[in-house]
PDB file of N, CA and C in Angstrom:
ATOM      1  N   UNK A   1     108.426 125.768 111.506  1.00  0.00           N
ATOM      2  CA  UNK A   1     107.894 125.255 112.736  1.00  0.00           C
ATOM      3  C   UNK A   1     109.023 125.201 113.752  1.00  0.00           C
ATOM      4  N   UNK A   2     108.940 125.867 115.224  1.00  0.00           N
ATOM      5  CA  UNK A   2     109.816 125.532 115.845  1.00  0.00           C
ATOM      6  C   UNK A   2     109.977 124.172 116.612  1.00  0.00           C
ATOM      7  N   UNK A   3     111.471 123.831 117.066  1.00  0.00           N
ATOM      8  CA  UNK A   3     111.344 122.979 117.717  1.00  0.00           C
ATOM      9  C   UNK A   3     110.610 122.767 119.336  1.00  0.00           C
ATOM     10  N   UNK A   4     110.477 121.384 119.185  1.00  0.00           N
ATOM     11  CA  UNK A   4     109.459 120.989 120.404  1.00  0.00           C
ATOM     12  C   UNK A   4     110.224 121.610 121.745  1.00  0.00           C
ATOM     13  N   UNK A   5     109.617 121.794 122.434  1.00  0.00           N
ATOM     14  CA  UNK A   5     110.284 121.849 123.961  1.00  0.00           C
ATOM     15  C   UNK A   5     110.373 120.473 124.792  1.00  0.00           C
ATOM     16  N   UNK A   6     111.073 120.207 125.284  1.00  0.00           N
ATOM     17  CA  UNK A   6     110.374 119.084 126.260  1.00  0.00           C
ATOM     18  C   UNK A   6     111.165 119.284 127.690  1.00  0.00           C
ATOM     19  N   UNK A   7     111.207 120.914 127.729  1.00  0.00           N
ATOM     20  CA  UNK A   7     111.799 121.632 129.434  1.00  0.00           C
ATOM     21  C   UNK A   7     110.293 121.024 130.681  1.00  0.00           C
ATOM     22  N   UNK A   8     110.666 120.815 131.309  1.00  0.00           N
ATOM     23  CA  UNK A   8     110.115 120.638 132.213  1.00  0.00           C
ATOM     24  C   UNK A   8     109.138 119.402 132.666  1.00  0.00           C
ATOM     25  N   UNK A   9     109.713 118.535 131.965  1.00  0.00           N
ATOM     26  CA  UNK A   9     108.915 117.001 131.803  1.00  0.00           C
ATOM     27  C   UNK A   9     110.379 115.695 132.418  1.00  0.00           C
ATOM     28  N   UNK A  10     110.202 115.400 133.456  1.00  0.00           N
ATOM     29  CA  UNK A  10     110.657 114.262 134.404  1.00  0.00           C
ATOM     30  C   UNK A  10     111.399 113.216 133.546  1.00  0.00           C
ATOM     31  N   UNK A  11     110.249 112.148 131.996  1.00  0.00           N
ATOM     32  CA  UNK A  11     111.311 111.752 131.177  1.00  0.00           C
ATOM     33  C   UNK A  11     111.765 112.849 130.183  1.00  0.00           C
ATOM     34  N   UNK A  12     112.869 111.867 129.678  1.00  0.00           N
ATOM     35  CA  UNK A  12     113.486 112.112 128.471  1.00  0.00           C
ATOM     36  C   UNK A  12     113.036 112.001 126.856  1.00  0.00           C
ATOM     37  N   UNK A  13     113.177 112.827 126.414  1.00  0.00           N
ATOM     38  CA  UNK A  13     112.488 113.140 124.352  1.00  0.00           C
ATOM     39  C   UNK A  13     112.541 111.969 124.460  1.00  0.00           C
ATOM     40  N   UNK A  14     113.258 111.173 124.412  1.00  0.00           N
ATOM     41  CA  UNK A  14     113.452 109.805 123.645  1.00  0.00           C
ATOM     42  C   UNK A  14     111.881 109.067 124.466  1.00  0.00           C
ATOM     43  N   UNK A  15     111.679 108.989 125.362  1.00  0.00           N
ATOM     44  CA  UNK A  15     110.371 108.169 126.149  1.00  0.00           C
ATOM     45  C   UNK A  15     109.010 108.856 125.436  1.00  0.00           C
ATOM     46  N   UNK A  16     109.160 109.835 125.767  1.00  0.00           N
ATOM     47  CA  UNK A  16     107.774 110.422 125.720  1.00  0.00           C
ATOM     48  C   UNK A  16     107.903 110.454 124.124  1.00  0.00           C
ATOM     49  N   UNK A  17     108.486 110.718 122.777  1.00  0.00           N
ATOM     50  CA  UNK A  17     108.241 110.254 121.540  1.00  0.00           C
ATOM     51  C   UNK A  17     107.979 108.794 121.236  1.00  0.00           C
ATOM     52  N   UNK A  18     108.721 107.958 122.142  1.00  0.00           N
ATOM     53  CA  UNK A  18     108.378 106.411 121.383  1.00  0.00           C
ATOM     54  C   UNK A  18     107.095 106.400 122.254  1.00  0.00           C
ATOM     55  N   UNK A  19     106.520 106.874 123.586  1.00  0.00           N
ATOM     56  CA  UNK A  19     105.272 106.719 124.013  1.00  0.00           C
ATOM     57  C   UNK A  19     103.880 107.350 122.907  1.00  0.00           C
ATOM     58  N   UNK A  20     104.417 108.483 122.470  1.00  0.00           N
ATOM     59  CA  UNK A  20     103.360 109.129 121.601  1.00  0.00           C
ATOM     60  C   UNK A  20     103.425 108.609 120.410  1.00  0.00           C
ATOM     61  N   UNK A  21     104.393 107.633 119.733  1.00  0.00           N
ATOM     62  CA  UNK A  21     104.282 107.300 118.329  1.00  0.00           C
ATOM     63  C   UNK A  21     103.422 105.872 118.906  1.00  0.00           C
ATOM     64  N   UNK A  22     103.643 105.244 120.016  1.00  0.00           N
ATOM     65  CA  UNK A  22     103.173 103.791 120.094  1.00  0.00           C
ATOM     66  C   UNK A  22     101.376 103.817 120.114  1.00  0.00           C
ATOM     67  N   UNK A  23     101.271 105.014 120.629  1.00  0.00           N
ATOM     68  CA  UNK A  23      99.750 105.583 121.030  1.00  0.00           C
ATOM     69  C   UNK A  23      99.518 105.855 119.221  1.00  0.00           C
ATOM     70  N   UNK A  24      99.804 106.415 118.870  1.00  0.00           N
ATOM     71  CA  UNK A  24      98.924 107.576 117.558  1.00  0.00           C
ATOM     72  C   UNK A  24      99.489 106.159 116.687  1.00  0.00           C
ATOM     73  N   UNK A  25     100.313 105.178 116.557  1.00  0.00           N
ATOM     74  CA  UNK A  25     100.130 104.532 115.532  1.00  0.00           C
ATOM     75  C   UNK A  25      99.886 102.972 115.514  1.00  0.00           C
ATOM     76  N   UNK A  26     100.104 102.537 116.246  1.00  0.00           N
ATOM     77  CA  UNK A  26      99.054 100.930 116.945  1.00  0.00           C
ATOM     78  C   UNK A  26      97.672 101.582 117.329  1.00  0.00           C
ATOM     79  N   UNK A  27      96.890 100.964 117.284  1.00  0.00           N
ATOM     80  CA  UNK A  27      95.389 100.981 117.938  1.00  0.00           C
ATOM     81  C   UNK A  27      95.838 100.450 119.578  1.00  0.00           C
ATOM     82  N   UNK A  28      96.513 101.250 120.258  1.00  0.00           N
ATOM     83  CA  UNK A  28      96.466 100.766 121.461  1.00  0.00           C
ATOM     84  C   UNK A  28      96.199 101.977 122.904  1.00  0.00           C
ATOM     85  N   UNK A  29      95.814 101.154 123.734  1.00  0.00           N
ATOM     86  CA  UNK A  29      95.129 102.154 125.130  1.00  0.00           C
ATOM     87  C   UNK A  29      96.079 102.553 125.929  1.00  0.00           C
ATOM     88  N   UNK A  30      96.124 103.817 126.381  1.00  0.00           N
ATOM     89  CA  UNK A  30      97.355 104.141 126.968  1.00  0.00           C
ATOM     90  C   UNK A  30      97.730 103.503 128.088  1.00  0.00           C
ATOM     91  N   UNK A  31      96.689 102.307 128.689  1.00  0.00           N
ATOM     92  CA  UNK A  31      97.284 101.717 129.130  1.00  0.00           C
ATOM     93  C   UNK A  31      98.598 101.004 129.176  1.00  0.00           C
ATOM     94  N   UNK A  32      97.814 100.124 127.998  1.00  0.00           N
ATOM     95  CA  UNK A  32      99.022  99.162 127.078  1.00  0.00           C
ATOM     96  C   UNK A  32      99.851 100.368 126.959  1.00  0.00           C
ATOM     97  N   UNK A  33     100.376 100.949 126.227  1.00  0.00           N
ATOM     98  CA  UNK A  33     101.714 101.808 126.003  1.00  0.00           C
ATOM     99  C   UNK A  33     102.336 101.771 127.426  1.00  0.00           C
ATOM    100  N   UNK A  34     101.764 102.196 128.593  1.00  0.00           N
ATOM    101  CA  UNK A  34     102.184 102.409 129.879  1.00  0.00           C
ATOM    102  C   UNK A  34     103.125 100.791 130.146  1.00  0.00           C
ATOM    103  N   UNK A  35     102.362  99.711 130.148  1.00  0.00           N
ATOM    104  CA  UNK A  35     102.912  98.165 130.017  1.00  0.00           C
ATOM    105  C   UNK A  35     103.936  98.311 129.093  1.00  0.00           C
ATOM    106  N   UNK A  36     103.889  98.337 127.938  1.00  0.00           N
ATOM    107  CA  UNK A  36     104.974  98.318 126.737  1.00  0.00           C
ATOM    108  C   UNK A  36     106.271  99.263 126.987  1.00  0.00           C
ATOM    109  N   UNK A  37     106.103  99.833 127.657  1.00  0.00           N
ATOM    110  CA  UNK A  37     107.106 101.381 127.738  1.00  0.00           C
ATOM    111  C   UNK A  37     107.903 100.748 129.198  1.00  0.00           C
ATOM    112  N   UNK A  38     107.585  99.739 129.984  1.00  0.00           N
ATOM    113  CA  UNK A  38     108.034  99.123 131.281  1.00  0.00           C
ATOM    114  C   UNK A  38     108.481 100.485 132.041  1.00  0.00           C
ATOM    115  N   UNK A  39     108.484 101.347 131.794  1.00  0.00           N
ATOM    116  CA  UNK A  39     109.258 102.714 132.546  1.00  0.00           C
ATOM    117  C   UNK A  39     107.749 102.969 134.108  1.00  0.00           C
ATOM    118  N   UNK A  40     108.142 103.679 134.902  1.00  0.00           N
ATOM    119  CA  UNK A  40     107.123 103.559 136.161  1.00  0.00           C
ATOM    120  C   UNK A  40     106.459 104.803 135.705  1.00  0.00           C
ATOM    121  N   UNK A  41     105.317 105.045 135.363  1.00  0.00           N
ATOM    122  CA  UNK A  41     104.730 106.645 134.977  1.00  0.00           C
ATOM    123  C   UNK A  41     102.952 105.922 134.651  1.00  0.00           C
ATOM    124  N   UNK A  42     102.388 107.067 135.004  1.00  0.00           N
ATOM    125  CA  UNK A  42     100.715 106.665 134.564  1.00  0.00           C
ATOM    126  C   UNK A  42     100.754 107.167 133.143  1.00  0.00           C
ATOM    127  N   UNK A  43      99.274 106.367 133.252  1.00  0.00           N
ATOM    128  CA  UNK A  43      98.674 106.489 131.976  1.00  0.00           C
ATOM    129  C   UNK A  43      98.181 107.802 131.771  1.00  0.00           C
ATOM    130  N   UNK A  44      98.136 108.271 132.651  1.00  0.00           N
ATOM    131  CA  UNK A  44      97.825 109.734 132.673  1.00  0.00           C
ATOM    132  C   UNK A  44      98.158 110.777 131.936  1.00  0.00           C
ATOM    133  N   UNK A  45      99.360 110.213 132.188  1.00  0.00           N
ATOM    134  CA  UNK A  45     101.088 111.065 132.079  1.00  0.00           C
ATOM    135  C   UNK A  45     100.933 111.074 130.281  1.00  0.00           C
ATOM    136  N   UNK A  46     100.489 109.974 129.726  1.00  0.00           N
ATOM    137  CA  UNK A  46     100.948 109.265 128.217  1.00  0.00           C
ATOM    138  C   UNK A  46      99.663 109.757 127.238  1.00  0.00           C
ATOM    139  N   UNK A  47      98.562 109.962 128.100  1.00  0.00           N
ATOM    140  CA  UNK A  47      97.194 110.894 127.520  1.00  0.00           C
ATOM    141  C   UNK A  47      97.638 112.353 127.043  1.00  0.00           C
ATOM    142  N   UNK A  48      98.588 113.032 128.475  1.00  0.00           N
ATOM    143  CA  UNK A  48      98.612 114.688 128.245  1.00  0.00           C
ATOM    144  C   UNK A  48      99.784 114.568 127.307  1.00  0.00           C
ATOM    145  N   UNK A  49     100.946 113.734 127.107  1.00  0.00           N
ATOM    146  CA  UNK A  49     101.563 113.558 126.254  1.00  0.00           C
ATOM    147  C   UNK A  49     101.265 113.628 124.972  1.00  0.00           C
ATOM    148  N   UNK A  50     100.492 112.680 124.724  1.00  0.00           N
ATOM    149  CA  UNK A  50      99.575 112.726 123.195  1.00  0.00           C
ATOM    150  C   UNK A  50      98.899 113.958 123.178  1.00  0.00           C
ATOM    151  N   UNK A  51      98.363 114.884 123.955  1.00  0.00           N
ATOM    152  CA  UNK A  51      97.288 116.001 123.848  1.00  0.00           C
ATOM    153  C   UNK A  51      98.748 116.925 123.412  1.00  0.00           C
ATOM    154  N   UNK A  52      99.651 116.932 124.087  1.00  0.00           N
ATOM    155  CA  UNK A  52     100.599 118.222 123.916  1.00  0.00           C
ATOM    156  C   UNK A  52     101.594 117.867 123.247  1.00  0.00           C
ATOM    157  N   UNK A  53     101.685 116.730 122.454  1.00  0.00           N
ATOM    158  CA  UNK A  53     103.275 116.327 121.228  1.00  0.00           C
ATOM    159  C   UNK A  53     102.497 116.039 119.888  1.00  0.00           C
ATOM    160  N   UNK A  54     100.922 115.528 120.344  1.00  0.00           N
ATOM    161  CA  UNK A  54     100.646 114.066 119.100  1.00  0.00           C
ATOM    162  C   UNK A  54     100.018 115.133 117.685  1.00  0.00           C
ATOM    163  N   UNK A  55      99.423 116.228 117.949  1.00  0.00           N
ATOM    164  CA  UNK A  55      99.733 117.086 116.499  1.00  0.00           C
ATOM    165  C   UNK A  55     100.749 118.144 116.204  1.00  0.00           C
ATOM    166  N   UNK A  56     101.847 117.997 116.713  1.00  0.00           N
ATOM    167  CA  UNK A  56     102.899 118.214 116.397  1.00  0.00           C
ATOM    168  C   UNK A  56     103.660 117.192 115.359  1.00  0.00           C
ATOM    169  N   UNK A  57     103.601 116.237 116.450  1.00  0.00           N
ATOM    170  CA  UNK A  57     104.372 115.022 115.570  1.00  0.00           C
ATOM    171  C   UNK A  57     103.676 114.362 114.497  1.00  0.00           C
ATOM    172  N   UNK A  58     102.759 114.705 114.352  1.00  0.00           N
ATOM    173  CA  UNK A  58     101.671 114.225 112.943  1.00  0.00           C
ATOM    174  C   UNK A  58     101.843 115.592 111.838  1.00  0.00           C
ATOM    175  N   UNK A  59     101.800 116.541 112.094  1.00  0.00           N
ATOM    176  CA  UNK A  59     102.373 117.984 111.061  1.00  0.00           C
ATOM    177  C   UNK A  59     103.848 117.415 110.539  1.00  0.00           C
ATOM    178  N   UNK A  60     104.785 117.166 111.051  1.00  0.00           N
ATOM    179  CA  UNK A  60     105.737 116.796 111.126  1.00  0.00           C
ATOM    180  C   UNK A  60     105.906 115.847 109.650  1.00  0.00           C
ATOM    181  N   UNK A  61     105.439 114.573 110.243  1.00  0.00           N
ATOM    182  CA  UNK A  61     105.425 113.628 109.403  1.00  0.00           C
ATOM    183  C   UNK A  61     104.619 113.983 108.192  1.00  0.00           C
ATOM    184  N   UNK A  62     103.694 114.374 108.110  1.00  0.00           N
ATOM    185  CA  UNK A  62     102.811 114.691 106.578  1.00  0.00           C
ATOM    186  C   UNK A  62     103.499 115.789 105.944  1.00  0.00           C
ATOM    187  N   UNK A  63     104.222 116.412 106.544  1.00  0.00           N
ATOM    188  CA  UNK A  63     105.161 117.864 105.941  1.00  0.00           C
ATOM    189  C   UNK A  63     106.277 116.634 105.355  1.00  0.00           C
ATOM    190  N   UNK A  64     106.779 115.781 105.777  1.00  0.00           N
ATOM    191  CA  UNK A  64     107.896 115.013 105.227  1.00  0.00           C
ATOM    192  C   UNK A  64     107.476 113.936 104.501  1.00  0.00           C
ATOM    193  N   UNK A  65     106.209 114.209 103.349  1.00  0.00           N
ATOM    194  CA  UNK A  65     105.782 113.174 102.876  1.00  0.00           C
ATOM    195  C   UNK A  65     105.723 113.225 101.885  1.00  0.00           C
ATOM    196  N   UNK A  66     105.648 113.011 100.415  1.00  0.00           N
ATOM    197  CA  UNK A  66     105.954 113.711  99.710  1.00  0.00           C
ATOM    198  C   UNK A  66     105.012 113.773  98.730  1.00  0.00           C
ATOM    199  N   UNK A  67     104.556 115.039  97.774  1.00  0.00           N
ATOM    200  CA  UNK A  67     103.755 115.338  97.239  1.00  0.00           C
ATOM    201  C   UNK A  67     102.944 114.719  96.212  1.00  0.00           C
ATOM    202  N   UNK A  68     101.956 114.225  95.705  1.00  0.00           N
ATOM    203  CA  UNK A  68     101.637 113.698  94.334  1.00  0.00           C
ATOM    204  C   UNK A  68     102.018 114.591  93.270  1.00  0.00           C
ATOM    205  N   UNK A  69     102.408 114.218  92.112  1.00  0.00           N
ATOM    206  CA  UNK A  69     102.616 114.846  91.148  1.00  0.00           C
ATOM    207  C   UNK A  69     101.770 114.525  89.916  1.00  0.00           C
ATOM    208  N   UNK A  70     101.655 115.372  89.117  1.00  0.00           N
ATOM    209  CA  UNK A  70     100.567 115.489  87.942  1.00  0.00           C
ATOM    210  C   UNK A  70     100.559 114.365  87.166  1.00  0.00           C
ATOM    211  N   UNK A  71     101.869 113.149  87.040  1.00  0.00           N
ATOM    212  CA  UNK A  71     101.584 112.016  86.192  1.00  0.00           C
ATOM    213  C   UNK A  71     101.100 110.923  87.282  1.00  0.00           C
ATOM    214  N   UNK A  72     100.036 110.412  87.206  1.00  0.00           N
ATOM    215  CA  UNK A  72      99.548 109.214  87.542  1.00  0.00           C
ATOM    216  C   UNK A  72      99.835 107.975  86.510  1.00  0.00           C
ATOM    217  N   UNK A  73      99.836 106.993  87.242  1.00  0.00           N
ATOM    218  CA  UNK A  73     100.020 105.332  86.562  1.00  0.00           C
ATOM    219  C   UNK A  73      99.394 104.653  86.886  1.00  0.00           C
ATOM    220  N   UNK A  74      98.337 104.001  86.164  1.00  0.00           N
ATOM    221  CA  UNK A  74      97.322 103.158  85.883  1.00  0.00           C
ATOM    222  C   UNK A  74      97.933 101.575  85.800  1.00  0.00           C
ATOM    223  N   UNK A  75      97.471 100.662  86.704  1.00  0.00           N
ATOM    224  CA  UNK A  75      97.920  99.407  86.786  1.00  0.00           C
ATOM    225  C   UNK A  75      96.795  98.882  85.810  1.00  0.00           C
ATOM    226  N   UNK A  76      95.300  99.352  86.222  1.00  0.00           N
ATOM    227  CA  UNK A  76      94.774  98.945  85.445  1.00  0.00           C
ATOM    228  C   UNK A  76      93.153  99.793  85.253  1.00  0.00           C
ATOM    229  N   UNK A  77      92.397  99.484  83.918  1.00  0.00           N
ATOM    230  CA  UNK A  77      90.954 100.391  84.125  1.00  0.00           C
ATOM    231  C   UNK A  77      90.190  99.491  83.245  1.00  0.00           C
ATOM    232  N   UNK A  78      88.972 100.219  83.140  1.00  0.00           N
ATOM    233  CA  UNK A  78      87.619  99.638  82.434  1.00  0.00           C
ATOM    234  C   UNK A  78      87.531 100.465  81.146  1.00  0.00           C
ATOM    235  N   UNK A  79      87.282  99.954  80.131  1.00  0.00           N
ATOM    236  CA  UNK A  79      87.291 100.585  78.613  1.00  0.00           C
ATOM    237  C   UNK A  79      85.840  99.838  78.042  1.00  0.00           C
ATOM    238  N   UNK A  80      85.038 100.726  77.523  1.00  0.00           N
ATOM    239  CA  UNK A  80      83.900  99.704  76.768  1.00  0.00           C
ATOM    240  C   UNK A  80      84.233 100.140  75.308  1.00  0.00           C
ATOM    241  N   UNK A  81      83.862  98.981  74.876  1.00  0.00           N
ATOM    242  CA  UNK A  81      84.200  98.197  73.552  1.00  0.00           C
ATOM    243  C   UNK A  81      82.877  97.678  73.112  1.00  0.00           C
ATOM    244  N   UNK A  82      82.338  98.611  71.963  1.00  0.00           N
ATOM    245  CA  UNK A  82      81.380  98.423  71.852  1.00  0.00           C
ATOM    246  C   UNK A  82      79.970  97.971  72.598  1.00  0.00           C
ATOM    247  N   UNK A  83      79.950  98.730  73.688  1.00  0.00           N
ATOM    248  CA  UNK A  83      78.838  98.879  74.710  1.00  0.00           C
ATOM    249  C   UNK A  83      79.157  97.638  75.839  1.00  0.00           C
ATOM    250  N   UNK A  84      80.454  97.222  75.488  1.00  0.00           N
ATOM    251  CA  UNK A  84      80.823  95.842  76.956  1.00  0.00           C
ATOM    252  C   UNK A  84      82.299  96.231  77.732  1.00  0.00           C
ATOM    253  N   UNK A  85      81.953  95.903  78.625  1.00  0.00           N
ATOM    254  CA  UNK A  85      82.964  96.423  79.376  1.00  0.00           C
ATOM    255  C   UNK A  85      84.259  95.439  79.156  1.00  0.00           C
ATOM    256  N   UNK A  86      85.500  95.921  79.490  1.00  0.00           N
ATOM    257  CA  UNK A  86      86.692  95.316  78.771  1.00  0.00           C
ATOM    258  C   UNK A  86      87.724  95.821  79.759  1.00  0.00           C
ATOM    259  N   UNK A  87      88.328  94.910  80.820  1.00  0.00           N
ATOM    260  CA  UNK A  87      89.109  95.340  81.678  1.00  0.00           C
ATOM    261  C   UNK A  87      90.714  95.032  81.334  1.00  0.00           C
ATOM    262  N   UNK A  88      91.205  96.634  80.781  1.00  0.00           N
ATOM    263  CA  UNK A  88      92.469  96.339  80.202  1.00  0.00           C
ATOM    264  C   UNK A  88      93.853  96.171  81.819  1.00  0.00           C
ATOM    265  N   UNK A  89      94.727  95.885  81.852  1.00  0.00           N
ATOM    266  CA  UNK A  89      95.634  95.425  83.129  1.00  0.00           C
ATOM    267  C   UNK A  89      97.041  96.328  82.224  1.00  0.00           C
ATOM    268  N   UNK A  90      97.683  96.937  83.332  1.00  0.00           N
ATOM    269  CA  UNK A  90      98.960  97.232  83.073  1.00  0.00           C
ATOM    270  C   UNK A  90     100.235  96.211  82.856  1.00  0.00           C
ATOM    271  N   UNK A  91     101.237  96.217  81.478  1.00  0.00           N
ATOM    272  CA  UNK A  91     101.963  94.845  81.562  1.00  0.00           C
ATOM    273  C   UNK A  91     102.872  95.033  82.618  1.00  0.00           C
ATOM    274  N   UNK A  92     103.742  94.118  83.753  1.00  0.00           N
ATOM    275  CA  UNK A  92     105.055  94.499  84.210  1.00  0.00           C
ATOM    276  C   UNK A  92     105.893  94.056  83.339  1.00  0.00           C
ATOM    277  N   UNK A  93     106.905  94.823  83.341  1.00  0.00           N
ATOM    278  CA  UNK A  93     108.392  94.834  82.890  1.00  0.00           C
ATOM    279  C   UNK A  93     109.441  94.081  83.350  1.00  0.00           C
ATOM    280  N   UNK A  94     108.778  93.210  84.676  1.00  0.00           N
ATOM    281  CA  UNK A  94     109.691  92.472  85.053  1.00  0.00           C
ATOM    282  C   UNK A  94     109.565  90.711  84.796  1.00  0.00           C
ATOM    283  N   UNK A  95     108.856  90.792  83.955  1.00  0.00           N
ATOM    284  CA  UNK A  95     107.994  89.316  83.105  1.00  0.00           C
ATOM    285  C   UNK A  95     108.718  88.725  82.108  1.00  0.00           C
TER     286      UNK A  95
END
């Protein structure tokens, strides 16, 4: 994946990423981000932002996440025992 551009945009990477992470990961209106960000710019500005960074920067992060692997660990499950259910619990090790 190449890197982002951010030629021709008034702020700086650093604004317009903490604007697009505050948007895509609080439940908040680009208003609020616009308030939170105290910098002078519309909400406008923080919408086309998210339209042109926010699946970039979401590829990004799930590419740096890291894979499940074939052993799973059971804290705990349901076993029947003679037709009743029997909820066995994983022990901790730190007990």
């Amino acid at each position: 994946m190449s890197a982002i551009s951010y030629s021709r945009h008034r702020f700086p990477p650093v604004v317009i990423q903490h604007a697009v992470w505050l948007y895509l990961r609080f439940t908040l209106s680009y208003r609020d981000v616009e308030d939170l960000l105290g910098v002078d710019l519309s909400y406008e500005t923080i919408r086309r932002w998210v339209l042109k960074f926010g699946s970039t920067f979401a590829q990004r992060l799930r590419r740096g996440r890291p894979r499940p692997g074939s052993r799973w660990h059971l804290d705990e499950m349901v076993v029947r025992i003679g037709g009743a259910p029997s909820i066995t619990k994983a022990k901790s090790s730190t007990c």
